[in-house]
C-alpha atoms as a PDB file:
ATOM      1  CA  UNK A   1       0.000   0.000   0.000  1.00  0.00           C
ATOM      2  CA  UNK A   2       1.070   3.627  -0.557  1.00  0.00           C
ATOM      3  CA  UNK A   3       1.207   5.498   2.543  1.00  0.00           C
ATOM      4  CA  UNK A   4       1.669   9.283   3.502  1.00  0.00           C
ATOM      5  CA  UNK A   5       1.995   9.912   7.613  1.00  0.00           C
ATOM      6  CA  UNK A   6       0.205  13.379   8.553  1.00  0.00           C
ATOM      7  CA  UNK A   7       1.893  13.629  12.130  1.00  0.00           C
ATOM      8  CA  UNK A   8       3.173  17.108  13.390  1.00  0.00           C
ATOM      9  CA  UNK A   9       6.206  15.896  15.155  1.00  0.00           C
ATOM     10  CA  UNK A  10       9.124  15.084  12.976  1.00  0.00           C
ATOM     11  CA  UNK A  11      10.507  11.920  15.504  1.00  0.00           C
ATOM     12  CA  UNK A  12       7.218  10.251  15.339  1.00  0.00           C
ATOM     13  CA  UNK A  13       7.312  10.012  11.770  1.00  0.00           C
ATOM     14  CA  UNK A  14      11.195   9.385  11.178  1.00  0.00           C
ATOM     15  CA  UNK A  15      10.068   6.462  14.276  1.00  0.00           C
ATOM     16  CA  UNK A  16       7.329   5.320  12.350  1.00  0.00           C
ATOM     17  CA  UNK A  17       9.162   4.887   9.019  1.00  0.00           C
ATOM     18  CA  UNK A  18      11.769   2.771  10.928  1.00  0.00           C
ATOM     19  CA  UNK A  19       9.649   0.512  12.258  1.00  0.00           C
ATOM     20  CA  UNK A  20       7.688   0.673   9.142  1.00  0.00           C
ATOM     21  CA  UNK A  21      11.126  -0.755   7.534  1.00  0.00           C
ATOM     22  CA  UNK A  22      11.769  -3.388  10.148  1.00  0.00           C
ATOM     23  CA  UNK A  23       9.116  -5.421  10.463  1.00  0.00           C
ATOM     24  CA  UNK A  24       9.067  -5.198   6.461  1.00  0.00           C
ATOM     25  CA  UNK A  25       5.799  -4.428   5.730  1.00  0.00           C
ATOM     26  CA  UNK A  26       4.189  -3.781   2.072  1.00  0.00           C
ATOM     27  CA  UNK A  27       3.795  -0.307   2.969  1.00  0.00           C
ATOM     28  CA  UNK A  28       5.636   2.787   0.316  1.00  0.00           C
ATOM     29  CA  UNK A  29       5.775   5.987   2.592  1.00  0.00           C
ATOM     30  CA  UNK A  30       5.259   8.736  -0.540  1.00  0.00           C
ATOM     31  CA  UNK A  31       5.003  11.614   1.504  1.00  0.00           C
ATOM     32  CA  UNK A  32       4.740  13.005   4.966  1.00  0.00           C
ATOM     33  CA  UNK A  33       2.694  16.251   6.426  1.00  0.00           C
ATOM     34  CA  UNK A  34       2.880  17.825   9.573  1.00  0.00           C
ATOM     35  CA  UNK A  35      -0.413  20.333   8.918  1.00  0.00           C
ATOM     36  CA  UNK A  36      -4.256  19.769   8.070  1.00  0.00           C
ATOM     37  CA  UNK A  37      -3.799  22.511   5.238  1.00  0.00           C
ATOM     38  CA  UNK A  38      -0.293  20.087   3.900  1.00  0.00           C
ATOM     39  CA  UNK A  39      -2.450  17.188   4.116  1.00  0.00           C
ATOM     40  CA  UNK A  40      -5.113  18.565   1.934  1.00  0.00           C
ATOM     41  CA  UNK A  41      -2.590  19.201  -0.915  1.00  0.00           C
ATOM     42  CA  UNK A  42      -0.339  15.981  -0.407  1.00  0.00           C
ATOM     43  CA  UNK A  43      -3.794  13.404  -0.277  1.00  0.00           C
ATOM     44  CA  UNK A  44      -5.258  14.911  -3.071  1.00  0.00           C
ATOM     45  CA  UNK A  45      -1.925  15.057  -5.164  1.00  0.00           C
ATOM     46  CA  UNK A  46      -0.430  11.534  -4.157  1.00  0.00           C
ATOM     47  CA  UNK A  47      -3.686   9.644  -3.846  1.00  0.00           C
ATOM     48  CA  UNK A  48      -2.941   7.073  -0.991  1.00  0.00           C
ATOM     49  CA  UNK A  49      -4.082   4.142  -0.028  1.00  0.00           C
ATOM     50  CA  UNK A  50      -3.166   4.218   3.466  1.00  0.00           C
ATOM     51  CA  UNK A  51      -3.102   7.098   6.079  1.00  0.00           C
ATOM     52  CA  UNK A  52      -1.341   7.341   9.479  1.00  0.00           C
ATOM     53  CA  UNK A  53      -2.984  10.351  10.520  1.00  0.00           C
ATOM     54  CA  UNK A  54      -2.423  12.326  14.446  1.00  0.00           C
ATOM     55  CA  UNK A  55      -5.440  13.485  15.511  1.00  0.00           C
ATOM     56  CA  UNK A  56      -4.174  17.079  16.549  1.00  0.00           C
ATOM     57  CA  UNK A  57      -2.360  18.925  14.174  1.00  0.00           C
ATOM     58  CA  UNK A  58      -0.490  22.576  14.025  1.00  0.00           C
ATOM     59  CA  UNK A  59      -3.204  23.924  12.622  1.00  0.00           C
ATOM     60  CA  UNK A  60      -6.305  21.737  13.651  1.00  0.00           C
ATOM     61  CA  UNK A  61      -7.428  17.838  13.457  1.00  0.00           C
ATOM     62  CA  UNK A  62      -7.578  14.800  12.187  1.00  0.00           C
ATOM     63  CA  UNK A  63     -11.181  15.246  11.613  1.00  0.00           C
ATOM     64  CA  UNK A  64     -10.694  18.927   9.917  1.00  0.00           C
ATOM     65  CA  UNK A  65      -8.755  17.777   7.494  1.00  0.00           C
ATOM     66  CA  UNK A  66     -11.066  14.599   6.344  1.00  0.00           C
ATOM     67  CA  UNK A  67     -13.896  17.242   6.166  1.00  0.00           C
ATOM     68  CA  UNK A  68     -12.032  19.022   3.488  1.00  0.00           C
ATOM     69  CA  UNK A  69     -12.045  16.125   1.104  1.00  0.00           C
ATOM     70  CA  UNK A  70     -14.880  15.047  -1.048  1.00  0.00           C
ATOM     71  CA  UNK A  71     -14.048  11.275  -0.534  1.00  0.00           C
ATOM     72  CA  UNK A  72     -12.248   9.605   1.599  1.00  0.00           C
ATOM     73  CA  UNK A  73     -10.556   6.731  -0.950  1.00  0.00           C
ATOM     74  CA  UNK A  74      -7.939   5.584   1.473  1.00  0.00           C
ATOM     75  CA  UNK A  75      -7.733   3.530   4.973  1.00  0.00           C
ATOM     76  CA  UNK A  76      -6.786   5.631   8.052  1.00  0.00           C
ATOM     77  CA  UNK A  77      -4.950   4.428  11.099  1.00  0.00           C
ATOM     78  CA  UNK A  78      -5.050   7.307  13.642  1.00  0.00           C
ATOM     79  CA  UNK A  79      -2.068   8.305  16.041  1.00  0.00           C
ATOM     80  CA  UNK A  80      -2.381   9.733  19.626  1.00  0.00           C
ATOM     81  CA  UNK A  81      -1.104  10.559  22.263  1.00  0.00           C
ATOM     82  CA  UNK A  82      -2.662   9.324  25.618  1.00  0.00           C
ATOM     83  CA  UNK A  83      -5.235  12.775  25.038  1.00  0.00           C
ATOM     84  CA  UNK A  84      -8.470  11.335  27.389  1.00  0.00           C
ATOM     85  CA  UNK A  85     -11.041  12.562  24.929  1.00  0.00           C
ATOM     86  CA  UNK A  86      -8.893  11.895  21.752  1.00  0.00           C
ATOM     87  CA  UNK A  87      -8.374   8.548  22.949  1.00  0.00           C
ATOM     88  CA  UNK A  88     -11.847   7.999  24.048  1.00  0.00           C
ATOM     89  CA  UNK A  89     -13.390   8.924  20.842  1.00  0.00           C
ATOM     90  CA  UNK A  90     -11.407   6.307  19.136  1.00  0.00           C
ATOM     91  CA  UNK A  91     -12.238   3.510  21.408  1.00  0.00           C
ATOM     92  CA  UNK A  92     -16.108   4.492  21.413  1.00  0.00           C
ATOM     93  CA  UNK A  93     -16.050   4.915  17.588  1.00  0.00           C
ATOM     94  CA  UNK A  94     -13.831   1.220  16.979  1.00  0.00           C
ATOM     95  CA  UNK A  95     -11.570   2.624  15.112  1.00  0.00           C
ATOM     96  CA  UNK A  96      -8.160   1.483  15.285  1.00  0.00           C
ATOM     97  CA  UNK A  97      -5.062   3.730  16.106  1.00  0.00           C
ATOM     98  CA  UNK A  98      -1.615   3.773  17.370  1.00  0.00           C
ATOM     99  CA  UNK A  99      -0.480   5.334  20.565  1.00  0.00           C
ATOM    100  CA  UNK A 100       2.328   7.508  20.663  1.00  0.00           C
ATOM    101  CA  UNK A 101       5.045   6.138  21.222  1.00  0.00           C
ATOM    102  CA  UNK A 102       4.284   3.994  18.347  1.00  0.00           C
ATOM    103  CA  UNK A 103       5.273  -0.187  19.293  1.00  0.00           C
ATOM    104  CA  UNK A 104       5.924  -2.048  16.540  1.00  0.00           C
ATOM    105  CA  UNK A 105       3.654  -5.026  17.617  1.00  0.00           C
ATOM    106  CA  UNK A 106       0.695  -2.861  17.972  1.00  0.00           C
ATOM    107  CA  UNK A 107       1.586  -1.259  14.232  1.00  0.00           C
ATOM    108  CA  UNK A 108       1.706  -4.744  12.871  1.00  0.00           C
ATOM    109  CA  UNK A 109      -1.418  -5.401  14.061  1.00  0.00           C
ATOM    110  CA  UNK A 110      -2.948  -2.617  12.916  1.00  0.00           C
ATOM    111  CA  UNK A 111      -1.434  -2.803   9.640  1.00  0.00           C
ATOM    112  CA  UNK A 112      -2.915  -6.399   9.584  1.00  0.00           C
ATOM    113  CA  UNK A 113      -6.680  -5.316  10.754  1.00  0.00           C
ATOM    114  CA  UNK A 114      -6.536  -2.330   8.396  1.00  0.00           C
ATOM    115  CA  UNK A 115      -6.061  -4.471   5.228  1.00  0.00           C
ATOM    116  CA  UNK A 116      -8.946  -6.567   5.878  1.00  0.00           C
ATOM    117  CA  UNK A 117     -11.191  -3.247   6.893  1.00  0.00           C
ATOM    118  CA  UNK A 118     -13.637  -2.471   3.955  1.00  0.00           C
ATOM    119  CA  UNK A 119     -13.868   1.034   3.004  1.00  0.00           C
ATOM    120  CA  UNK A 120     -17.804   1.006   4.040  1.00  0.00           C
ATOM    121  CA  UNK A 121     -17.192  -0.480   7.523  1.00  0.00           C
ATOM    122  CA  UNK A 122     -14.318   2.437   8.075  1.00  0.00           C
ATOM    123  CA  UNK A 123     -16.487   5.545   6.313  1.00  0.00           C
ATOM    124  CA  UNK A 124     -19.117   4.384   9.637  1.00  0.00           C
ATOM    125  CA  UNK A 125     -16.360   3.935  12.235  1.00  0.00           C
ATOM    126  CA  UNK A 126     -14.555   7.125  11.344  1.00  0.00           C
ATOM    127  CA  UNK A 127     -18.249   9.111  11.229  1.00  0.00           C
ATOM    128  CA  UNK A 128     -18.774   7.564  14.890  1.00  0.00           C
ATOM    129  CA  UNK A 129     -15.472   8.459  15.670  1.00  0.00           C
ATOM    130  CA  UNK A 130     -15.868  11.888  14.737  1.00  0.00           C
ATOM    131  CA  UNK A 131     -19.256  12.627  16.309  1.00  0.00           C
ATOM    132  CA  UNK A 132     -18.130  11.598  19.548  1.00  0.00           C
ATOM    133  CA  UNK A 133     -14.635  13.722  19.474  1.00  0.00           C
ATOM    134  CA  UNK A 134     -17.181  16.519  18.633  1.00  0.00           C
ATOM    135  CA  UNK A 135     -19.801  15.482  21.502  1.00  0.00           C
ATOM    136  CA  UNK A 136     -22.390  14.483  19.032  1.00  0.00           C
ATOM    137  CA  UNK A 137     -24.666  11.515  19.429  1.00  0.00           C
ATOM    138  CA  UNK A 138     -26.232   9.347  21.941  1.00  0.00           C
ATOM    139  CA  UNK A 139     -24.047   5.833  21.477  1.00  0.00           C
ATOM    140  CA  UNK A 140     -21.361   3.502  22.653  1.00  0.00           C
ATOM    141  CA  UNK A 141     -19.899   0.598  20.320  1.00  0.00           C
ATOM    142  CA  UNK A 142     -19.018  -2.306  22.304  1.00  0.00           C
ATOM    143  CA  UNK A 143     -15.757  -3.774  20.249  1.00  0.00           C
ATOM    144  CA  UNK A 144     -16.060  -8.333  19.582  1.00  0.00           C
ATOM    145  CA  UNK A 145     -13.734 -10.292  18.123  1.00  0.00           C
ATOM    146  CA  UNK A 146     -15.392 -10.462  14.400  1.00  0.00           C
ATOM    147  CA  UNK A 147     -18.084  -7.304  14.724  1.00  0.00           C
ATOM    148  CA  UNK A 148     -18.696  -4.085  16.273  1.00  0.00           C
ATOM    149  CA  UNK A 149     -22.123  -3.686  17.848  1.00  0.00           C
ATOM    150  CA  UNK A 150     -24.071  -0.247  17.840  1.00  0.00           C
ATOM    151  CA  UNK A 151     -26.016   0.695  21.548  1.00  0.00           C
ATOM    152  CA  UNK A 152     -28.223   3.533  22.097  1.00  0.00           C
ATOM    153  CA  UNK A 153     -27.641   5.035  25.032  1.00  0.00           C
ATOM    154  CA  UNK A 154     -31.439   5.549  25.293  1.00  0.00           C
ATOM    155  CA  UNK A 155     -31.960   2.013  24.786  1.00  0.00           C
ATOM    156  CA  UNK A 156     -29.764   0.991  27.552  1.00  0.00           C
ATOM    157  CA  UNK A 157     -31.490  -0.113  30.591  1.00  0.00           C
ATOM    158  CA  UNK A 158     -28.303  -1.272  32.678  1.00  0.00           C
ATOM    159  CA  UNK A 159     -24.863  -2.709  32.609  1.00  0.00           C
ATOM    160  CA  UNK A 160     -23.820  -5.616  35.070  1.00  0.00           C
ATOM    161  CA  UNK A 161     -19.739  -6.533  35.664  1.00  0.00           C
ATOM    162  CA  UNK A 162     -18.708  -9.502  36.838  1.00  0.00           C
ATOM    163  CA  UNK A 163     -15.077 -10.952  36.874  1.00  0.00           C
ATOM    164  CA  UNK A 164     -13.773  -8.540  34.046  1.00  0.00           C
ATOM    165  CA  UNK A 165     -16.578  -8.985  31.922  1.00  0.00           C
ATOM    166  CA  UNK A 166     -19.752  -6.464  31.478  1.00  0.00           C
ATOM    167  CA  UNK A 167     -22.930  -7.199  30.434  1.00  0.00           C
ATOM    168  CA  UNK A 168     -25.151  -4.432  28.160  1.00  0.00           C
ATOM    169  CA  UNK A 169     -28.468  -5.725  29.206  1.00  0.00           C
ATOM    170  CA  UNK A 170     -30.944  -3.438  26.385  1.00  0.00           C
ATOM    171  CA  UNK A 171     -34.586  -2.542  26.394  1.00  0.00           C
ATOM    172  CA  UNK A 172     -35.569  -4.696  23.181  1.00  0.00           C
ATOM    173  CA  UNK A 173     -34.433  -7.745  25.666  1.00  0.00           C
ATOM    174  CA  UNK A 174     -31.376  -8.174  23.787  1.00  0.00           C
ATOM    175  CA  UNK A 175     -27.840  -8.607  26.067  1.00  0.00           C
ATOM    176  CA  UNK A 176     -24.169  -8.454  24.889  1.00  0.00           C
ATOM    177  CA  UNK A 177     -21.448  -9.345  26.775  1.00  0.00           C
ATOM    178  CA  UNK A 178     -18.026  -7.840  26.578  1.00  0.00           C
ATOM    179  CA  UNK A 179     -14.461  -8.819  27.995  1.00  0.00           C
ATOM    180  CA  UNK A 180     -14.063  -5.473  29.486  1.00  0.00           C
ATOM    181  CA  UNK A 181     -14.688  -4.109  32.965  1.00  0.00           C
ATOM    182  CA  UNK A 182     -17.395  -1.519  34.061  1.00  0.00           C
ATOM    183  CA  UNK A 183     -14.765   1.187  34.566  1.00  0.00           C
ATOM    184  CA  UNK A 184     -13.741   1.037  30.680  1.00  0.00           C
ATOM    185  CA  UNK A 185     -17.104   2.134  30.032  1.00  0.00           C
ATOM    186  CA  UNK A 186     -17.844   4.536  33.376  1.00  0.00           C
ATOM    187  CA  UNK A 187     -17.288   7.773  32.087  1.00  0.00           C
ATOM    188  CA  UNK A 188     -18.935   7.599  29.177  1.00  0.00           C
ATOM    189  CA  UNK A 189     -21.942   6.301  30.243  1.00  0.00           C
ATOM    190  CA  UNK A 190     -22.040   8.811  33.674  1.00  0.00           C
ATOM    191  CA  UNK A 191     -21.916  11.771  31.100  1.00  0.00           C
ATOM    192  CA  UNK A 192     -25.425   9.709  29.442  1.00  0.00           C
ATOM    193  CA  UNK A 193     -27.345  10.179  32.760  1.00  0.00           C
ATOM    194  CA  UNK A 194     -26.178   7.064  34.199  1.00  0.00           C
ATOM    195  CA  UNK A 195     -25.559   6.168  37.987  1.00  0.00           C
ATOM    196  CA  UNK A 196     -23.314   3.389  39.249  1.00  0.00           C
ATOM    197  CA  UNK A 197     -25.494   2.374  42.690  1.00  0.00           C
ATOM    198  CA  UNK A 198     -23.275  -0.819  43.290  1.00  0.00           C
ATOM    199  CA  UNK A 199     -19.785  -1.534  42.317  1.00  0.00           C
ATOM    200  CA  UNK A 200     -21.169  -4.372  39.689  1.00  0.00           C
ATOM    201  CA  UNK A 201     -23.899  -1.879  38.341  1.00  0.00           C
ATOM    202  CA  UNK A 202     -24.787   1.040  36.096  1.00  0.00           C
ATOM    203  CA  UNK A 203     -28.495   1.778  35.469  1.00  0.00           C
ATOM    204  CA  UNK A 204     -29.971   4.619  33.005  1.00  0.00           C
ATOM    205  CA  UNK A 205     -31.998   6.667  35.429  1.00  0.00           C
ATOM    206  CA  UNK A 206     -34.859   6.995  33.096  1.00  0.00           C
ATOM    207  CA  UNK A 207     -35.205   3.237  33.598  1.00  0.00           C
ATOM    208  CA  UNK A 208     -35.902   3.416  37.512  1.00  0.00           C
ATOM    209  CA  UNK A 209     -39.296   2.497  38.439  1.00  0.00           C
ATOM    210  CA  UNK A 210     -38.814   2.626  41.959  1.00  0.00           C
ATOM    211  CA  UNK A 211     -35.881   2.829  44.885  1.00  0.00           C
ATOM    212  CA  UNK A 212     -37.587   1.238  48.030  1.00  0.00           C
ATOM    213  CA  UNK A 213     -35.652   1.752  51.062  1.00  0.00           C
ATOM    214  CA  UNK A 214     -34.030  -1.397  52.464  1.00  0.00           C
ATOM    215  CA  UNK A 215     -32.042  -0.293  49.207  1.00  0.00           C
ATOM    216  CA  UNK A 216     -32.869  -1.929  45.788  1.00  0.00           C
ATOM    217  CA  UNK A 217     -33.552   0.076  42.575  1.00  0.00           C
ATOM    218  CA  UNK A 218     -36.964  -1.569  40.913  1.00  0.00           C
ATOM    219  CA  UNK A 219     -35.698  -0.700  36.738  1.00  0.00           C
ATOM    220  CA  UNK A 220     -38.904  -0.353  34.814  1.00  0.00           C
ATOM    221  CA  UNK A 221     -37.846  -4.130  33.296  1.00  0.00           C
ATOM    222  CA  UNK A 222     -38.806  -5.846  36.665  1.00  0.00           C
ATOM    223  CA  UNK A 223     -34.950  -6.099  37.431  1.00  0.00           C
ATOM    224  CA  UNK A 224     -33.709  -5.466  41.057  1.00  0.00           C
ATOM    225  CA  UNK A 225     -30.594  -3.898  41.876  1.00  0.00           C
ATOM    226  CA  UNK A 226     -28.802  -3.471  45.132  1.00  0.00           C
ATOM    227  CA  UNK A 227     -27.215  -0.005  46.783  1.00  0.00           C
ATOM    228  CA  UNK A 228     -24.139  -0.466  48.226  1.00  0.00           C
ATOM    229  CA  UNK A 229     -24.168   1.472  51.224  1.00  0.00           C
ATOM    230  CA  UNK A 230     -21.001   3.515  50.511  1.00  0.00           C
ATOM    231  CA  UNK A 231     -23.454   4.699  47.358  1.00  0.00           C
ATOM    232  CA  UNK A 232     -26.557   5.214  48.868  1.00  0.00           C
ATOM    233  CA  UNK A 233     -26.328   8.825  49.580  1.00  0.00           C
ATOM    234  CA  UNK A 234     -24.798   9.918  45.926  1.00  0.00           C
ATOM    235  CA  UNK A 235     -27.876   7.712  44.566  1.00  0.00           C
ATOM    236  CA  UNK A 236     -30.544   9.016  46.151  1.00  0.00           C
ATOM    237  CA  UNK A 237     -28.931  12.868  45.319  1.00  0.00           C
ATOM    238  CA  UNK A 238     -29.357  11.850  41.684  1.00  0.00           C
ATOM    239  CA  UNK A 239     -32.247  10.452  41.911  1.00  0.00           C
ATOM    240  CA  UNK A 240     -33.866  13.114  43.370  1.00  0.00           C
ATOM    241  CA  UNK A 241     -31.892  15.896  40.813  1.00  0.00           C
ATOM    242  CA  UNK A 242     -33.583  13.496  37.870  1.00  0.00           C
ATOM    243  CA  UNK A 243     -37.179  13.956  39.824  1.00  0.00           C
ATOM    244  CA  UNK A 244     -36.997  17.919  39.110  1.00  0.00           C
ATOM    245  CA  UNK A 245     -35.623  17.713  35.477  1.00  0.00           C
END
């Protein structure tokens, strides 16, 4: 594949050319760019196939500069830096990247996933991608081995961990199970109205149905679920905030 790297600082991209050469992959580096406006000019001249492409640039971001072009005909592979929202609009969108410093196991499996990534799948990941590094949309994308599955936030009734693995339990009675813990997912879903009553729980507030006061949350779904007692008094604050919105 031909490749151009759109990364600001020069050592990332002289690194990411050597490893580029020593794990000899079928990758051509035709040009480099360290600005959204250099980008432009270089994509459109060069036509690649393949982009490594940092999110923030000198003179914007990854996303600015894919909103200049009329199509995107290439495959992206984003770099970062360990940015929190950068980062966490990549994970939530499934879209793969490359942390800075760039290891060269984690570029050959990128390089690897990238090649078998149609160009539809990646036009949805990168538009998911996008609208949640912009704080647009109502979603999280739970990553499997062989698919990426779509929830709406509005849908979700709760999420139960257990052992390192969460359960997305949804209001059409359909439940997916991830090999992630409830803190990957935490933020994200406490910025979507959720609470986290019990260390093993999150529930969407506009699912409670009742708290009675020996301390279980009745969800509208018939479900139970305990308050600890070290969360009891942060519950019960947001559940009486959601009563007056």
């Amino acid at each position: 594949m031909k490749a151009i790297i759109v990364e600001d600082k020069e050592y990332i991209r002289k690194g990411l050319l050597n490893l580029l050469s020593i794990i000899d992959a079928d990758v051509e580096v035709i040009g480099e760019c360290e600005s959204v406006q250099e980008a432009v000019i270089v994509s459109k001249t060069c036509k690649p196939e393949l982009v490594f492409l940092d999110i923030n640039l000198k003179d914007g971001t990854a996303f600015d500069f894919l909103d200049q072009l009329e199509s995107i005909d290439f495959k992206i592979i984003f770099i970062t830096a360990y940015e929190e929202y950068a980062l966490k609009a990549l994970k939530i969108g499934a879209v793969d990247y490359l942390l800075k410093p760039v290891d060269v196991e984690e570029l050959k499996i990128a390089l690897q996933k990238v090649a078998k990534l149609t160009a539809s799948d990646q036009k949805s990941q990168i538009a998911k991608a996008k609208q949640v590094f912009n704080n647009e949309g109502n979603h999280i994308v739970l990553s499997f081995h062989d698919s990426y599955q779509l929830i709406n936030l509005d849908e979700l009734i709760y999420c139960e961990s257990d052992k390192g693995y969460t359960t997305f339990y949804c209001s059409d009675g359909n439940k997916h199970l991830v090999s992630k813990t409830l803190k990957d997912f935490e933020d994200r879903l406490l910025e979507a109205n959720f609470q986290r009553p019990h260390q093993s729980f999150m529930i969407n507030m506009k699912f409670v149905d009742k708290y009675d006061k020996a301390g279980t949350i009745h969800l509208k779904n018939g479900t139970k679920i305990p308050v600890s007692s070290r969360k009891k008094e942060s519950f019960l604050s947001s559940l009486f905030n959601w009563n007056k919105k």
